[in-house]
Protein backbone atom coordinates (compact mmCIF):
# COMPACT_ATOMS: atom_id res chain seq x y z
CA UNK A 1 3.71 -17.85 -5.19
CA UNK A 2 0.82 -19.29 -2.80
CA UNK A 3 2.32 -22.12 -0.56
CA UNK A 4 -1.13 -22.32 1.80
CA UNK A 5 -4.45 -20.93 1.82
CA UNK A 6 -7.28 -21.09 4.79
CA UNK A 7 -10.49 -19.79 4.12
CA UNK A 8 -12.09 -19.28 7.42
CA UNK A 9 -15.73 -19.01 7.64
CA UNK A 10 -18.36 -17.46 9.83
CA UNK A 11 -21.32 -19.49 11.01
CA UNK A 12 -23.50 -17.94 8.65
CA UNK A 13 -21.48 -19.46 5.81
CA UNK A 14 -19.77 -15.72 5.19
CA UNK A 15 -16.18 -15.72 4.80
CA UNK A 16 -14.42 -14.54 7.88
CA UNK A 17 -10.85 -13.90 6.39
CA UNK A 18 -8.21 -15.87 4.34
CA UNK A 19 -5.06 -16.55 5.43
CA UNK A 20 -1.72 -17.62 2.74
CA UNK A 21 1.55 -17.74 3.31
CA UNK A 22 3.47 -16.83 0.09
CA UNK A 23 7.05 -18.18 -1.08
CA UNK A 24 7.78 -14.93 -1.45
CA UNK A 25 11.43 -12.56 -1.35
CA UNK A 26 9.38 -10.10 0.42
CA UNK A 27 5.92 -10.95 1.72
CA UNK A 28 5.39 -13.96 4.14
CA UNK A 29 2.38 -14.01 5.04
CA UNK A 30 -1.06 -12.50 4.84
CA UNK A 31 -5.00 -12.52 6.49
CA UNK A 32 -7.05 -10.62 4.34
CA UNK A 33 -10.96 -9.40 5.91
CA UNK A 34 -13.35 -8.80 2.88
CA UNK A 35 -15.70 -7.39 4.97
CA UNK A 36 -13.45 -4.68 6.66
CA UNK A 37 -11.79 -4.30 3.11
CA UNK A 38 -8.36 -5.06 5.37
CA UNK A 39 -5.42 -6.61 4.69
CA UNK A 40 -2.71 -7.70 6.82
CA UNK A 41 0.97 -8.37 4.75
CA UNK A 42 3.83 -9.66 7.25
CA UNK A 43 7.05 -9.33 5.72
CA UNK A 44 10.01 -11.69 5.99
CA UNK A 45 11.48 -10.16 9.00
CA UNK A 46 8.52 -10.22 10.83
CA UNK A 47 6.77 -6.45 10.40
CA UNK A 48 3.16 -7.02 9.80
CA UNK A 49 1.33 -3.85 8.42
CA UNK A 50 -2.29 -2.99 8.05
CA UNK A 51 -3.47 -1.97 4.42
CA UNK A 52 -7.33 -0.32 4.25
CA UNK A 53 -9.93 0.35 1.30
CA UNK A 54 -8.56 -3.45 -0.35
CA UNK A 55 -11.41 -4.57 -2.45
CA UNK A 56 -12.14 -8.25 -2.37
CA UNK A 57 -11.30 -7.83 -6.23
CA UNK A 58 -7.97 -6.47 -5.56
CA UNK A 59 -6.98 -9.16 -3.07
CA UNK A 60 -8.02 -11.54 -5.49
CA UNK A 61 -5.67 -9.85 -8.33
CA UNK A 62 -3.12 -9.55 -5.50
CA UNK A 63 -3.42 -12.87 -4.29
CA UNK A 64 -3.41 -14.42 -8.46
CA UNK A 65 -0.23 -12.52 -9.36
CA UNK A 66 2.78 -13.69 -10.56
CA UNK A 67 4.64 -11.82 -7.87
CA UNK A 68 2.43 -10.89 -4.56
CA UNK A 69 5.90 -8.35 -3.87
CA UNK A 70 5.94 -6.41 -7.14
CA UNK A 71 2.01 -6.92 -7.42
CA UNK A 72 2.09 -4.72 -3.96
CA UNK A 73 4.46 -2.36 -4.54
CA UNK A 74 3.54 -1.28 -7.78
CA UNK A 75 -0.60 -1.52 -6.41
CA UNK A 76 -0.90 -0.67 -2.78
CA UNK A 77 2.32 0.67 -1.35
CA UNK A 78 2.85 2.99 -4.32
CA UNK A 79 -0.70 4.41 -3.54
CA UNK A 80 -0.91 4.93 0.09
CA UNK A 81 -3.41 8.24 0.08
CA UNK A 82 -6.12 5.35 -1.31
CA UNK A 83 -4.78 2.45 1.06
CA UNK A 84 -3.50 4.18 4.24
CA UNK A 85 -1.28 1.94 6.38
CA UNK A 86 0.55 1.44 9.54
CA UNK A 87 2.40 -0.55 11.53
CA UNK A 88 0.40 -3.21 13.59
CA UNK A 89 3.13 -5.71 15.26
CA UNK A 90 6.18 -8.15 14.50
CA UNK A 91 6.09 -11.29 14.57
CA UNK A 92 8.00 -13.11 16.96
CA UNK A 93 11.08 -14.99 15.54
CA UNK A 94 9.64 -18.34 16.06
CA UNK A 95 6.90 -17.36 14.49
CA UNK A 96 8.80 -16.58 11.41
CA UNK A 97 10.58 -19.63 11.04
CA UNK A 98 7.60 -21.86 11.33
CA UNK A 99 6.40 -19.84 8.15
CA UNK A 100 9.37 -20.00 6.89
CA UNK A 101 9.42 -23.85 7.04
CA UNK A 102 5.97 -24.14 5.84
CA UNK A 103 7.28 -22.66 2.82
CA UNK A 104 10.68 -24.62 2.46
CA UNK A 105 8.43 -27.47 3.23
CA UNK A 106 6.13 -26.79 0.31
CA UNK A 107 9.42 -26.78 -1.95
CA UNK A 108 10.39 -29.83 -1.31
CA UNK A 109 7.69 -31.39 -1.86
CA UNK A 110 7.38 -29.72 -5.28
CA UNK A 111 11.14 -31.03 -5.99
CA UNK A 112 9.51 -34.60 -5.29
């Protein structure tokens, strides 16, 4: 489920790249580039992988499902011959629980 999204745009009023952080079992976070058809998916423990060849339409169907996890493993990972990945970083552990309490933060104030 989507907790935040940024839309950052470029001075000619393109977008740049979104960025949402998911409360998700699997996925934390991710910055998506429509114009490089890229899409960047850190995981809860802080691996952060590079997907290619992801239509804008397809991060919109990814980014609109039910489940973001089982959207992209049934979608992306299970097709990696038409979106190659690999390993870009990991986040540092600080870095994950400041998502991490962006998202229990978001709860909470759904509880309210």
């Amino acid at each position: 489920m989507l907790v935040n999204k940024k839309i950052l745009k470029e001075e000619n009023s393109d977008i740049g790249y979104y960025e949402c952080i998911y409360d998700s079992s699997n996925i934390l976070k991710v910055t998506y580039f429509p114009k490089l058809k890229k899409l960047y998916i850190s995981f809860n423990r802080g691996g952060t992988y590079s997907y290619s060849n992801v239509t804008p339409k397809l991060f919109e169907e990814f980014d609109t499902a039910e489940s973001q996890g089982k959207f992209f493993a049934k979608t992306i990972k299970s097709n990696p011959k038409d979106y190659p990945y690999r390993k870009e970083f990991t986040l540092y552990p600080n870095e994950i629980n400041d998502l991490k309490l962006i998202v229990e933060e978001h709860k909470k104030g759904e509880d309210e």
